[in-house]
PDB file of N, CA and C in Angstrom:
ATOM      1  N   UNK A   1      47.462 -58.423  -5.767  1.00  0.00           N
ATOM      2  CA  UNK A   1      48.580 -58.632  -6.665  1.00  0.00           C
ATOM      3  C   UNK A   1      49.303 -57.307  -6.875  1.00  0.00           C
ATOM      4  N   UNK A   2      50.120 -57.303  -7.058  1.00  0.00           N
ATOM      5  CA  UNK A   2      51.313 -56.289  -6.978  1.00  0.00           C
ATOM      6  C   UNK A   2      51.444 -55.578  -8.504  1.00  0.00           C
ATOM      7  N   UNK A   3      51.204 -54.584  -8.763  1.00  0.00           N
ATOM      8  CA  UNK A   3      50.982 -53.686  -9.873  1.00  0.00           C
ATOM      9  C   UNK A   3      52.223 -53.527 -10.594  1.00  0.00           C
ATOM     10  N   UNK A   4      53.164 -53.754  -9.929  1.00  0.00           N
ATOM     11  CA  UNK A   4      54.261 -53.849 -10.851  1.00  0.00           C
ATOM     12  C   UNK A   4      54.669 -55.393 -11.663  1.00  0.00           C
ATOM     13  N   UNK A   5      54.167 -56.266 -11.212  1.00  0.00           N
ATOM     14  CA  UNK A   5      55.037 -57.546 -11.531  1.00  0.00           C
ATOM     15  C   UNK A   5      54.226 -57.471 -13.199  1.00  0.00           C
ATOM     16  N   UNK A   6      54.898 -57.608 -13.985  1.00  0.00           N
ATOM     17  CA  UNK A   6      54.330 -58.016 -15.674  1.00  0.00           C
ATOM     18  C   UNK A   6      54.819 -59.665 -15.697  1.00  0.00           C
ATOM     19  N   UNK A   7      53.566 -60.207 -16.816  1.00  0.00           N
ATOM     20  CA  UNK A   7      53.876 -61.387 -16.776  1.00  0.00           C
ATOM     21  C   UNK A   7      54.098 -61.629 -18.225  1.00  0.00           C
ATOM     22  N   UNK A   8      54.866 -62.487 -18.880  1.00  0.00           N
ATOM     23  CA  UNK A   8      55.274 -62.985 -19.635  1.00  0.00           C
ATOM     24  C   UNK A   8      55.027 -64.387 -19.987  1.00  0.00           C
ATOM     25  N   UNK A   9      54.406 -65.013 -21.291  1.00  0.00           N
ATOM     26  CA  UNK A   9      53.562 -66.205 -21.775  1.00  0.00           C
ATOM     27  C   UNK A   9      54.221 -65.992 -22.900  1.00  0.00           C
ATOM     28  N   UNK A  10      54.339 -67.266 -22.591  1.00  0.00           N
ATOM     29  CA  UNK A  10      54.822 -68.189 -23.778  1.00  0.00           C
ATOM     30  C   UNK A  10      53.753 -68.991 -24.748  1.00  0.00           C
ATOM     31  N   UNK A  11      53.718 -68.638 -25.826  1.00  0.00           N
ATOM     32  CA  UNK A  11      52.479 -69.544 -26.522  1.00  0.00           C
ATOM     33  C   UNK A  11      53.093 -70.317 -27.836  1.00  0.00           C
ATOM     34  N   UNK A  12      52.735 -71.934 -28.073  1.00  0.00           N
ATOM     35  CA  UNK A  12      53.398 -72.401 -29.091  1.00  0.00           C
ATOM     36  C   UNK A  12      52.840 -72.417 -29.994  1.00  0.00           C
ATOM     37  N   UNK A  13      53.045 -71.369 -30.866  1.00  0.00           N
ATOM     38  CA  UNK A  13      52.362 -70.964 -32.549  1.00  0.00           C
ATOM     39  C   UNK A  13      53.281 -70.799 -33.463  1.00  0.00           C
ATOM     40  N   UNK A  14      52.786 -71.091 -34.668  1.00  0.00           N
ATOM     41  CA  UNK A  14      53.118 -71.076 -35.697  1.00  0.00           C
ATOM     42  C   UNK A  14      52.350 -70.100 -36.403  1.00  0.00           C
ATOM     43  N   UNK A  15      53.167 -69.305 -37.534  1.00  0.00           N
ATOM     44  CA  UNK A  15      52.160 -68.021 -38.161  1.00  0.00           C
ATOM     45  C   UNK A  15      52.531 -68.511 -39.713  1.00  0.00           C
ATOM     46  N   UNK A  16      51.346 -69.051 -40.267  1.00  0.00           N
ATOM     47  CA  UNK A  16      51.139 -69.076 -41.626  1.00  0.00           C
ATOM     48  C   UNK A  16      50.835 -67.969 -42.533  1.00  0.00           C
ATOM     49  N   UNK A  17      51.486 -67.949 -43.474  1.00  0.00           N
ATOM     50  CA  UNK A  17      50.892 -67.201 -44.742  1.00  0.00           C
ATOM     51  C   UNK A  17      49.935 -68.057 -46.057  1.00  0.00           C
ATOM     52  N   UNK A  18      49.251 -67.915 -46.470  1.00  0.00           N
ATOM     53  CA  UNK A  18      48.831 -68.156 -47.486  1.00  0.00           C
ATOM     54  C   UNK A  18      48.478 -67.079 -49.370  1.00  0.00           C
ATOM     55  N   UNK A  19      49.139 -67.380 -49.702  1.00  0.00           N
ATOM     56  CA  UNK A  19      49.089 -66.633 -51.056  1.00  0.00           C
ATOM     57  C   UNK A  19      48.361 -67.637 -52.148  1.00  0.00           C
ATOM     58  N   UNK A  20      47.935 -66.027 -53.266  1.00  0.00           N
ATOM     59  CA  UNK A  20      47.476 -66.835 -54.509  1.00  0.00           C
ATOM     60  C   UNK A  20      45.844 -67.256 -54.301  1.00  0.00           C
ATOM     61  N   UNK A  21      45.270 -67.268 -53.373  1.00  0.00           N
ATOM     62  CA  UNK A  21      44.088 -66.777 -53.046  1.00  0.00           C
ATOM     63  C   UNK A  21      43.067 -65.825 -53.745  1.00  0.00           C
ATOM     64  N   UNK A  22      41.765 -65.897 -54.141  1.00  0.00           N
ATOM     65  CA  UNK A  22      40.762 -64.458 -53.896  1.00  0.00           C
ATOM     66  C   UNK A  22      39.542 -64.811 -52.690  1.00  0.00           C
ATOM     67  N   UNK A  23      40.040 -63.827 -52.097  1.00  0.00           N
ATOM     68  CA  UNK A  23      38.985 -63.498 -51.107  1.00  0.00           C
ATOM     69  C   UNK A  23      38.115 -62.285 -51.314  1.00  0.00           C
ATOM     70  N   UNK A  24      36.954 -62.999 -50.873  1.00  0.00           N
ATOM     71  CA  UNK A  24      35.529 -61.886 -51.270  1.00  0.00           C
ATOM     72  C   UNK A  24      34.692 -61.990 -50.181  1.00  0.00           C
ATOM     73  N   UNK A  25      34.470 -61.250 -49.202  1.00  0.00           N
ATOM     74  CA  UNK A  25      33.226 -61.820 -48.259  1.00  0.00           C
ATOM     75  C   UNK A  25      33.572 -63.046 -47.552  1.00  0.00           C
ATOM     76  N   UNK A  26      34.629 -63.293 -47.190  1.00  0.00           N
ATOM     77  CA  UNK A  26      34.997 -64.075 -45.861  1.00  0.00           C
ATOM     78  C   UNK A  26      34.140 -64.476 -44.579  1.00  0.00           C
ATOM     79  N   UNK A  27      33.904 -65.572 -44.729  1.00  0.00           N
ATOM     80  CA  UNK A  27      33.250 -66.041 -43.303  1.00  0.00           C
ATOM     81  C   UNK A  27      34.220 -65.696 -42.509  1.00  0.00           C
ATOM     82  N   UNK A  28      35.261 -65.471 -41.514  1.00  0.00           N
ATOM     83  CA  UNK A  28      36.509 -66.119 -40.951  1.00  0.00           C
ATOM     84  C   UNK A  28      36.543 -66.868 -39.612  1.00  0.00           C
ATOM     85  N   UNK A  29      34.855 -66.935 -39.154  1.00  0.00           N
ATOM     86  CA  UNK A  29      34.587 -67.974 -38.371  1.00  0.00           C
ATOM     87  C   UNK A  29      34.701 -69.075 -38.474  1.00  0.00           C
ATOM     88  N   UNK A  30      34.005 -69.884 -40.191  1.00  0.00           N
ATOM     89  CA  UNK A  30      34.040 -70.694 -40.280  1.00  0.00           C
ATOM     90  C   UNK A  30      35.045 -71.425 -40.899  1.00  0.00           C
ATOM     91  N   UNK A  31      35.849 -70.311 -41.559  1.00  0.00           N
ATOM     92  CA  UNK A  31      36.995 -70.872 -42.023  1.00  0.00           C
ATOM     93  C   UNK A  31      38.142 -71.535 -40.776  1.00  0.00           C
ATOM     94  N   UNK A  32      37.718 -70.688 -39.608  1.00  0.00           N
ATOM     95  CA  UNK A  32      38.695 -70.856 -38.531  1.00  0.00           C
ATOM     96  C   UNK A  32      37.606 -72.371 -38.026  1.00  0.00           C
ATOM     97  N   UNK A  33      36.595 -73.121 -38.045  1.00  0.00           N
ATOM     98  CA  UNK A  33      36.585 -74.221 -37.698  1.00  0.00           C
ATOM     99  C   UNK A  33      36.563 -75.073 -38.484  1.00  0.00           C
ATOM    100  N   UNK A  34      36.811 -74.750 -39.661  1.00  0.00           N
ATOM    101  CA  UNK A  34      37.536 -76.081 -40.453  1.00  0.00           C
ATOM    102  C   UNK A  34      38.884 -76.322 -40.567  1.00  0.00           C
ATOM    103  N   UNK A  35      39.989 -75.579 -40.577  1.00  0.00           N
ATOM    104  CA  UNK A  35      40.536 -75.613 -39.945  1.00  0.00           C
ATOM    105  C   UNK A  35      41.000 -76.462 -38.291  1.00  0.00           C
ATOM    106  N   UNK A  36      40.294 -75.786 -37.767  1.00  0.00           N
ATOM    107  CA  UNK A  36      40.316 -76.330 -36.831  1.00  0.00           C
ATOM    108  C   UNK A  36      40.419 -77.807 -36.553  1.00  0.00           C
ATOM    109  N   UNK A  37      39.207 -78.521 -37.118  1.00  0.00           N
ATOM    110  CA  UNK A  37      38.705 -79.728 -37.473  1.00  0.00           C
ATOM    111  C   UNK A  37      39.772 -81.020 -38.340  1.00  0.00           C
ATOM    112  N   UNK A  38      40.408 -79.887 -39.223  1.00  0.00           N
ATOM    113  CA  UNK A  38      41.353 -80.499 -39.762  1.00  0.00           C
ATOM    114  C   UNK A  38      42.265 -80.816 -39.265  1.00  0.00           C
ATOM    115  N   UNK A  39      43.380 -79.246 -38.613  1.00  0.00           N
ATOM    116  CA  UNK A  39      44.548 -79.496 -38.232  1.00  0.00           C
ATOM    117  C   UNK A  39      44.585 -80.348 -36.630  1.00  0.00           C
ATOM    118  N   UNK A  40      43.292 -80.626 -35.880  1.00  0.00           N
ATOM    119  CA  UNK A  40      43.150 -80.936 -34.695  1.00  0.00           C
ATOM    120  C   UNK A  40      43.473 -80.120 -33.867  1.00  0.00           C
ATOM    121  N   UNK A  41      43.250 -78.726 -33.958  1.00  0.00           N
ATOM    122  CA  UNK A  41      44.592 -77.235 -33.169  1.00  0.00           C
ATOM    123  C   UNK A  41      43.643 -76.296 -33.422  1.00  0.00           C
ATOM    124  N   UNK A  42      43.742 -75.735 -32.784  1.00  0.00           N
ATOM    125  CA  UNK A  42      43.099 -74.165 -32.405  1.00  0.00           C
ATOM    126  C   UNK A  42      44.018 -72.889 -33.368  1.00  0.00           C
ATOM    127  N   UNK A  43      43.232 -72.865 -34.095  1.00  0.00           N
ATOM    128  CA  UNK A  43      43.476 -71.756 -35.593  1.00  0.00           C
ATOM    129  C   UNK A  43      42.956 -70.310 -35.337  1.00  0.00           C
ATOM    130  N   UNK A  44      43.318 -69.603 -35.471  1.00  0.00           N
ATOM    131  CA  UNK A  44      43.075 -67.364 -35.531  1.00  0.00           C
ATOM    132  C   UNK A  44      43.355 -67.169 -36.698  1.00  0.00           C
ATOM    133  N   UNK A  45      43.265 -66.756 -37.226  1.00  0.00           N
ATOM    134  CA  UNK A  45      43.382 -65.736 -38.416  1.00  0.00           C
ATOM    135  C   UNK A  45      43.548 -64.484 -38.026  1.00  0.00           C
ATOM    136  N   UNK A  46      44.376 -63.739 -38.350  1.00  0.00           N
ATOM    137  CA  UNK A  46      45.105 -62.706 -38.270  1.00  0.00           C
ATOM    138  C   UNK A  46      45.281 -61.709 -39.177  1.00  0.00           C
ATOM    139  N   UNK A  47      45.052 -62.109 -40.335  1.00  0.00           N
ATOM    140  CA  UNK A  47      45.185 -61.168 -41.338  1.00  0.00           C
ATOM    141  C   UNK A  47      44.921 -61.670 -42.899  1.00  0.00           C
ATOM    142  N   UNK A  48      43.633 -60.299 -43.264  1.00  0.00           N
ATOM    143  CA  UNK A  48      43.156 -60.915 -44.718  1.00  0.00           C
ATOM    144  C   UNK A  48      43.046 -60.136 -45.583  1.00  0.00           C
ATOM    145  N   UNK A  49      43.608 -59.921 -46.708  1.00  0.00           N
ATOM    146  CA  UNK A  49      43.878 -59.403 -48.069  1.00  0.00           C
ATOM    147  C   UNK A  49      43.014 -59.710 -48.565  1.00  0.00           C
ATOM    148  N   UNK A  50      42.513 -59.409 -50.098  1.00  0.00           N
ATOM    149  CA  UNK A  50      42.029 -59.941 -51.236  1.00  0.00           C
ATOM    150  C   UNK A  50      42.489 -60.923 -51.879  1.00  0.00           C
ATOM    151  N   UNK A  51      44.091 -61.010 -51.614  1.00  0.00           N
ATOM    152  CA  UNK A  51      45.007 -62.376 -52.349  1.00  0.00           C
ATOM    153  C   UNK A  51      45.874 -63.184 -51.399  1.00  0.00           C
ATOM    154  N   UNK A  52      45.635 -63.104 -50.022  1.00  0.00           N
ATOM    155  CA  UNK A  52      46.305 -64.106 -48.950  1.00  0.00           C
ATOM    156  C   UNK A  52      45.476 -63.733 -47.413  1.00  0.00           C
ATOM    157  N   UNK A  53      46.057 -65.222 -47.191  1.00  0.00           N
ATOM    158  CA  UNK A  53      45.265 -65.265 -45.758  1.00  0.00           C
ATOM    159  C   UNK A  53      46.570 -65.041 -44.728  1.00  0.00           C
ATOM    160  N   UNK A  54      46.434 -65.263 -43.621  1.00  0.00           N
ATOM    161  CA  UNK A  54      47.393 -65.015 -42.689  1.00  0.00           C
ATOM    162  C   UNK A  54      46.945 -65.535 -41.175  1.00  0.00           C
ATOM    163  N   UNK A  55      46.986 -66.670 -40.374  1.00  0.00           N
ATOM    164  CA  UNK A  55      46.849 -67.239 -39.425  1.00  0.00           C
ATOM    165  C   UNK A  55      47.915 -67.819 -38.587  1.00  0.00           C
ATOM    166  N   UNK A  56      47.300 -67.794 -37.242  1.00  0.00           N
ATOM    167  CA  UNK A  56      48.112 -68.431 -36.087  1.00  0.00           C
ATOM    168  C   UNK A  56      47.367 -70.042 -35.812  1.00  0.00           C
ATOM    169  N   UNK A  57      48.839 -70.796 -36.267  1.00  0.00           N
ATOM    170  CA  UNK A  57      48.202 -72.105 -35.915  1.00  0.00           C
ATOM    171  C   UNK A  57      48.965 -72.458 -34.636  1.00  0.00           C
ATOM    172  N   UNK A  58      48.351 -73.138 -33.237  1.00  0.00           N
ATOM    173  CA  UNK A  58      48.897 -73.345 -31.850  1.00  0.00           C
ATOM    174  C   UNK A  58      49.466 -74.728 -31.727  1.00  0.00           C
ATOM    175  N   UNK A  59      50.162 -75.191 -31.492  1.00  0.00           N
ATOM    176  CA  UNK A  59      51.041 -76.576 -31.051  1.00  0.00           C
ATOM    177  C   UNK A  59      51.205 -77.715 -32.036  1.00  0.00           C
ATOM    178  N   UNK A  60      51.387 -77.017 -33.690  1.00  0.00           N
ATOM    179  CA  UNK A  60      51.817 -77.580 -34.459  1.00  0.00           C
ATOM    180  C   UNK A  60      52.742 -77.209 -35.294  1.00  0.00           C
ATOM    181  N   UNK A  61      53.979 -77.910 -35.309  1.00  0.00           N
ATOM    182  CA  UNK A  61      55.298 -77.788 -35.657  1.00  0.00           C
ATOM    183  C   UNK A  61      54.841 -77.295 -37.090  1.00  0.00           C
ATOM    184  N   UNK A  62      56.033 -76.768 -37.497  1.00  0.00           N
ATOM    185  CA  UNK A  62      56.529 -76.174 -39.375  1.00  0.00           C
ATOM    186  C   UNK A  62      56.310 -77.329 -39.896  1.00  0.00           C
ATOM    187  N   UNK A  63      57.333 -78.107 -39.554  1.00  0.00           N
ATOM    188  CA  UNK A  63      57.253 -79.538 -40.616  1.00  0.00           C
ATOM    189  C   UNK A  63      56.017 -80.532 -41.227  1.00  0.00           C
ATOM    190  N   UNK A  64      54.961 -80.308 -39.793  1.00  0.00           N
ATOM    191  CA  UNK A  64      53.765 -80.474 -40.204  1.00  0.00           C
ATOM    192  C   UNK A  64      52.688 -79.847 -41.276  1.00  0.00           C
ATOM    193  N   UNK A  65      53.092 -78.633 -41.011  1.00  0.00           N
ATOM    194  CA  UNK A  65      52.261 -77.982 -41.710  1.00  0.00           C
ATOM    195  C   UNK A  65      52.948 -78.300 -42.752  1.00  0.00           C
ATOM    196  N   UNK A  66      53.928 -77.898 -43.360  1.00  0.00           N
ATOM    197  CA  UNK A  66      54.100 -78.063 -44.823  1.00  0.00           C
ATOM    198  C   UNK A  66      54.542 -78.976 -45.466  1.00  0.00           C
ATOM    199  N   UNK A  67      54.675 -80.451 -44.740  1.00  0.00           N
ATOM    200  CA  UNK A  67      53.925 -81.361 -45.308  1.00  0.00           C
ATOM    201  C   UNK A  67      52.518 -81.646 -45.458  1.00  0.00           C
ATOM    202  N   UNK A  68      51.860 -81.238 -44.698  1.00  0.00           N
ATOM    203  CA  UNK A  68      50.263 -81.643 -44.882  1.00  0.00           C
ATOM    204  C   UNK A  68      49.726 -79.808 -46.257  1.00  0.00           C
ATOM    205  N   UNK A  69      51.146 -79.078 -46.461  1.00  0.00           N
ATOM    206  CA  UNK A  69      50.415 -78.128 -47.441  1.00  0.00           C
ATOM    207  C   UNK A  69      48.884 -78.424 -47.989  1.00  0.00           C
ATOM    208  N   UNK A  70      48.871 -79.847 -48.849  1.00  0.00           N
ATOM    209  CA  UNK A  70      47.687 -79.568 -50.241  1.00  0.00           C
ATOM    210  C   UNK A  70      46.745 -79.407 -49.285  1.00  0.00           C
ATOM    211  N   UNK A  71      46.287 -80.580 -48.357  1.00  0.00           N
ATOM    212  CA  UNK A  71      45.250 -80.747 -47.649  1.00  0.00           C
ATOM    213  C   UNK A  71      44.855 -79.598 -47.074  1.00  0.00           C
ATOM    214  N   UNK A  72      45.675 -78.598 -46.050  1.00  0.00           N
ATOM    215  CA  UNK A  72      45.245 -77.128 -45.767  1.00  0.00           C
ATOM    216  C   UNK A  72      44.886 -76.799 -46.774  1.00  0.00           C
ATOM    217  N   UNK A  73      45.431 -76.304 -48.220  1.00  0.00           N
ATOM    218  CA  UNK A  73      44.916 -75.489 -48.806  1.00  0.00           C
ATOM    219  C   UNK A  73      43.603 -76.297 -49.434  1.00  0.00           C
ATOM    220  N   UNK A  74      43.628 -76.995 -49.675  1.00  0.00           N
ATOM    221  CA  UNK A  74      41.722 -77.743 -50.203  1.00  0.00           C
ATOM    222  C   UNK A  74      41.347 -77.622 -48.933  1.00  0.00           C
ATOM    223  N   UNK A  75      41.354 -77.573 -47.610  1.00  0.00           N
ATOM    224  CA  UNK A  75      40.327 -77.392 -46.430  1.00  0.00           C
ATOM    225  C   UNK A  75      39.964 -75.740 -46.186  1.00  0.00           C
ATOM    226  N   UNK A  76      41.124 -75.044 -47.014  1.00  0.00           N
ATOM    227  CA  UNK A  76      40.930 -73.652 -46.962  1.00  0.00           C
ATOM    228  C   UNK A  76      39.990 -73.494 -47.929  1.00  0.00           C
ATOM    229  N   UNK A  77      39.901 -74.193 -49.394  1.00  0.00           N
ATOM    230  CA  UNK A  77      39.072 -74.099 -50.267  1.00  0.00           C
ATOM    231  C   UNK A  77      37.999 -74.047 -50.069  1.00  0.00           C
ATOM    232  N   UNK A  78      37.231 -74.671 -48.934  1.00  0.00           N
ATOM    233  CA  UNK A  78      36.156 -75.013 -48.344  1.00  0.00           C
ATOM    234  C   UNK A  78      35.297 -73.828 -47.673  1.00  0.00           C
ATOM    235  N   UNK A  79      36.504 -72.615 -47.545  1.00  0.00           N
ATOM    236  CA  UNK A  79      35.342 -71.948 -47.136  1.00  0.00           C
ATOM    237  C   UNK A  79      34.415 -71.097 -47.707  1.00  0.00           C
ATOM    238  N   UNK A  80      33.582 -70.766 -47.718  1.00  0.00           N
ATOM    239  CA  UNK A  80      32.527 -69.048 -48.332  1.00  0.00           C
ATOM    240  C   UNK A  80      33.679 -67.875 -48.364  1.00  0.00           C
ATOM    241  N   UNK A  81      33.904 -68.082 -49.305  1.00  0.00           N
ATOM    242  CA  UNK A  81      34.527 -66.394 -49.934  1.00  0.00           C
ATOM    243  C   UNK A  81      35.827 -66.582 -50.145  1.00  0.00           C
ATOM    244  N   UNK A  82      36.321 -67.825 -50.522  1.00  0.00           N
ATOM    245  CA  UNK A  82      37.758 -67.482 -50.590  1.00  0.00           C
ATOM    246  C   UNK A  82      37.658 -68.882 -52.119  1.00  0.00           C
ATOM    247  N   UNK A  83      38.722 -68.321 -53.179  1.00  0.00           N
ATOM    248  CA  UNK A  83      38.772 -69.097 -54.214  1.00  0.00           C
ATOM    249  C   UNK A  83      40.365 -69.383 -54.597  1.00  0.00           C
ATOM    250  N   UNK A  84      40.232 -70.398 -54.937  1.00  0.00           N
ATOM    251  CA  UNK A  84      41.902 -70.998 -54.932  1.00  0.00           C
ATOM    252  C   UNK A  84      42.353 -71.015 -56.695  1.00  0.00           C
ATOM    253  N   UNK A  85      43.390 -71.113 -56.656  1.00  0.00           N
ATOM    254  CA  UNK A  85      43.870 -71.315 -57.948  1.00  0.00           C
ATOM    255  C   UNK A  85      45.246 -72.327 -57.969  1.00  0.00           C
ATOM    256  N   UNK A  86      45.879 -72.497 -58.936  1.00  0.00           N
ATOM    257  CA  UNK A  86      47.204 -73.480 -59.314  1.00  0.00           C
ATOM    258  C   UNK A  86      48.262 -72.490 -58.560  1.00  0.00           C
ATOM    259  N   UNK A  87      48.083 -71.205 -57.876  1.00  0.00           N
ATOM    260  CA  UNK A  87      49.832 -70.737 -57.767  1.00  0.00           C
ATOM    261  C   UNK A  87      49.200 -70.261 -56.404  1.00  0.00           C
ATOM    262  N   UNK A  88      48.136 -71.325 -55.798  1.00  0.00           N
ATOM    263  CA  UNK A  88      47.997 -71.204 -53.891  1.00  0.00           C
ATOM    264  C   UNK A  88      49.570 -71.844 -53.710  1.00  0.00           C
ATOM    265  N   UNK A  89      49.433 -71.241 -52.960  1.00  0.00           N
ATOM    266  CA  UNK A  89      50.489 -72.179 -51.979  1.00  0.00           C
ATOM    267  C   UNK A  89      50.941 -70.888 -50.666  1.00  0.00           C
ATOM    268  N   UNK A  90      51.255 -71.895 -49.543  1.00  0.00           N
ATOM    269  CA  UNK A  90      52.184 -71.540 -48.437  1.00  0.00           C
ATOM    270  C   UNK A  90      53.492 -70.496 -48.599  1.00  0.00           C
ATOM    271  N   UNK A  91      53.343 -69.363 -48.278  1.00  0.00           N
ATOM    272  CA  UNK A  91      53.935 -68.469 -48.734  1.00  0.00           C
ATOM    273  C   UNK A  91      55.244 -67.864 -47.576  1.00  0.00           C
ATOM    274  N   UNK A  92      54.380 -68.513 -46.430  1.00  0.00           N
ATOM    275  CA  UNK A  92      56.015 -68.676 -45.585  1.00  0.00           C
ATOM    276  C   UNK A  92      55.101 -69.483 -44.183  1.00  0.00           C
ATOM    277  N   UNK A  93      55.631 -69.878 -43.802  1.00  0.00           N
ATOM    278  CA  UNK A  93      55.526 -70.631 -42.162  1.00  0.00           C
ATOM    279  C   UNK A  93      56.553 -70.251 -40.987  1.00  0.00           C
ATOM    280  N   UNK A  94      56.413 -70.025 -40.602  1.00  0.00           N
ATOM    281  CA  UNK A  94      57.063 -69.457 -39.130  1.00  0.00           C
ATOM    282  C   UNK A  94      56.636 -69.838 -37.710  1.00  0.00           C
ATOM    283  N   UNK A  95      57.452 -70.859 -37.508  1.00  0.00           N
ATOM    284  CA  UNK A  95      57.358 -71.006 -35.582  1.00  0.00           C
ATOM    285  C   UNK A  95      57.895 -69.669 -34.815  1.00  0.00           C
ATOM    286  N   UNK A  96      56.845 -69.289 -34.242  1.00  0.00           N
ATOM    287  CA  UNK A  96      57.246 -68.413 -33.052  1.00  0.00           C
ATOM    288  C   UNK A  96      58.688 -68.798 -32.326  1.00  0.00           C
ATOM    289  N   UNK A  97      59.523 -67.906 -31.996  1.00  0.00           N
ATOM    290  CA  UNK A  97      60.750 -68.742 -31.163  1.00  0.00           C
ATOM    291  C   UNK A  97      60.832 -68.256 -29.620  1.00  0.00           C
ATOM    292  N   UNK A  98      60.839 -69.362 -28.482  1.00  0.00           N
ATOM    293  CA  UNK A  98      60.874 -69.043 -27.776  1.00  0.00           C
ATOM    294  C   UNK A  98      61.579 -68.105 -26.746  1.00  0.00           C
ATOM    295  N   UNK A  99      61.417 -67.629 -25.820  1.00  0.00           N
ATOM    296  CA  UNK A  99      62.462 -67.149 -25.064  1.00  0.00           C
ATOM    297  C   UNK A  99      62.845 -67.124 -23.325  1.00  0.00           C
ATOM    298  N   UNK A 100      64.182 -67.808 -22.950  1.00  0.00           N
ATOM    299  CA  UNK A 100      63.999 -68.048 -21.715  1.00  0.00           C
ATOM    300  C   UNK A 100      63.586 -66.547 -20.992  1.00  0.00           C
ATOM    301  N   UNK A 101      62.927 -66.932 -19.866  1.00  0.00           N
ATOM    302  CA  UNK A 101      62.350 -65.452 -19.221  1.00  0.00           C
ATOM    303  C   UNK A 101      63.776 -64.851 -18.509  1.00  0.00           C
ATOM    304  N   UNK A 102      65.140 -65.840 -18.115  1.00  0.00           N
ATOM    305  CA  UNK A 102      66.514 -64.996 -17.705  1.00  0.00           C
ATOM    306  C   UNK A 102      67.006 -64.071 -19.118  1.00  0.00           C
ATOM    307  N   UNK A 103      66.311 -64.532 -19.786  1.00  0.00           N
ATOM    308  CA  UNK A 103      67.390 -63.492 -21.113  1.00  0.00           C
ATOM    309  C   UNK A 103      66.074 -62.325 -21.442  1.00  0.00           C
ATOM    310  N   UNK A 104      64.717 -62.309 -20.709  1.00  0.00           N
ATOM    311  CA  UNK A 104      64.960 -61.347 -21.002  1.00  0.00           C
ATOM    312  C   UNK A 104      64.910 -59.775 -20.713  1.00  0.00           C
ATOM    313  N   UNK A 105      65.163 -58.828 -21.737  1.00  0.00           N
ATOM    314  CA  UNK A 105      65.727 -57.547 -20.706  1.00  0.00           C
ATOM    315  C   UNK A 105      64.387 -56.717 -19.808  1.00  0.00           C
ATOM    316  N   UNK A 106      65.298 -56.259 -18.765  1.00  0.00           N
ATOM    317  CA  UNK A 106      64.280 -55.304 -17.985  1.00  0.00           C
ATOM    318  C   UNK A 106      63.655 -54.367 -18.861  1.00  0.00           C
ATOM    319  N   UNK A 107      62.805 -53.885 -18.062  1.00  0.00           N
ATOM    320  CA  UNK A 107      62.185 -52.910 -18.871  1.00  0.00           C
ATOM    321  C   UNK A 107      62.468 -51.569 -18.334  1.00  0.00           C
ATOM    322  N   UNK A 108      62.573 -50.878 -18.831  1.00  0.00           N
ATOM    323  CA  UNK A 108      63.105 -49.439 -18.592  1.00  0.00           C
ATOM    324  C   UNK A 108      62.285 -48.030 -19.410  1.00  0.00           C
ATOM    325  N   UNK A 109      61.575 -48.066 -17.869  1.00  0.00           N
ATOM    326  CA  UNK A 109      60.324 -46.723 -17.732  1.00  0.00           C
ATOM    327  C   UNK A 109      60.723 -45.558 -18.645  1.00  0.00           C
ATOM    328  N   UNK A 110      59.296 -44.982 -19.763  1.00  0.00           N
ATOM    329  CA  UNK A 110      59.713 -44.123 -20.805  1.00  0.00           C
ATOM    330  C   UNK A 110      60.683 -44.690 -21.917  1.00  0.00           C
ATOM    331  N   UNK A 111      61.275 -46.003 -22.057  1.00  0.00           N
ATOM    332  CA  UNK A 111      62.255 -46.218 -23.278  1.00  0.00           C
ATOM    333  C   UNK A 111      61.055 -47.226 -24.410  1.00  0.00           C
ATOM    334  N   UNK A 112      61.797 -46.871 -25.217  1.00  0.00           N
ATOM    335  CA  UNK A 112      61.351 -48.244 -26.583  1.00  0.00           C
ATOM    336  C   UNK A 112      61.390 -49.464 -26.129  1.00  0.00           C
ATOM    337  N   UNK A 113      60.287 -50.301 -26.243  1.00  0.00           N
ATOM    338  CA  UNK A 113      60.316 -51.442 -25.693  1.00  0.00           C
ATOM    339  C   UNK A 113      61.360 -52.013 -26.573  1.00  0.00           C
ATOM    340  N   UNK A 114      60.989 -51.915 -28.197  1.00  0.00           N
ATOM    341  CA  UNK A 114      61.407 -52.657 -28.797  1.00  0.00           C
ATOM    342  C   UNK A 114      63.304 -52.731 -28.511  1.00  0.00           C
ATOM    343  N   UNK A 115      63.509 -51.524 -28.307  1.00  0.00           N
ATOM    344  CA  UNK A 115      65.080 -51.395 -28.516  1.00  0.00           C
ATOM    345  C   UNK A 115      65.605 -52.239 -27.136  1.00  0.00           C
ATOM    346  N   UNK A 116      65.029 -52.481 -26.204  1.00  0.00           N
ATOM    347  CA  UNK A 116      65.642 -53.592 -25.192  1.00  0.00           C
ATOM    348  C   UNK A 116      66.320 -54.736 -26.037  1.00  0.00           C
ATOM    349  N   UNK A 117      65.559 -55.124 -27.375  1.00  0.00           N
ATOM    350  CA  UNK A 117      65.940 -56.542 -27.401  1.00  0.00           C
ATOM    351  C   UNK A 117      67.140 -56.219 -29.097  1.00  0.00           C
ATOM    352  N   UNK A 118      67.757 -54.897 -29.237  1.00  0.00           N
ATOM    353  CA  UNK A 118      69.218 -54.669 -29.872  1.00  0.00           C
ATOM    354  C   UNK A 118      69.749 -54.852 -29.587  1.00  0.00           C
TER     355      UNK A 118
END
């Protein structure tokens, strides 16, 4: 395989926040298979505070999730180390957005990746 070619993947996720939380001693294994179990989808967790969680949920739309809100957060309730209160809630949801691979820019040796896409 040819050392130059980079490949580019597309993955369909959604990145949850959760606030209003206490977390103490987190399983985040098992929180990630109930989850799991629930949403029928392959769940990561990504990031954990003392007062919010932060996960990648895979091939389930926004609209889903925050209609099914209560139920996540009582299946989140469920796990070892994390305690809920009246002002849990979904603190933002975000679908990843895709991008066709013609739009996007070359890459250009020694520059900011990031600034390709200004």
């Amino acid at each position: 395989m040819d050392k130059d070619i980079k490949v580019i993947v597309q993955v369909d996720k959604t990145v949850v926040k959760i606030t209003g939380v206490e977390v103490k001693g987190l399983n985040i294994q098992q929180l990630e298979e109930i989850l799991k179990d629930k949403l029928k989808s392959l769940v990561r967790i990504i990031g954990v505070t003392g007062s919010s969680i932060e996960m990648d949920i895979y091939g389930v739309e926004e609209e889903d999730i925050l209609r099914k809100e209560d139920g996540l957060i009582t299946a989140i309730a469920l796990a070892d180390g994390i305690s809920v209160s009246d002002v849990t809630t979904l603190s933002s949801v975000k679908k990843i957005q895709s991008v066709n691979i013609d739009s996007v820019p070359e890459y250009i040796e020694n520059g900011c990746r990031g600034e390709r896409w200004l």
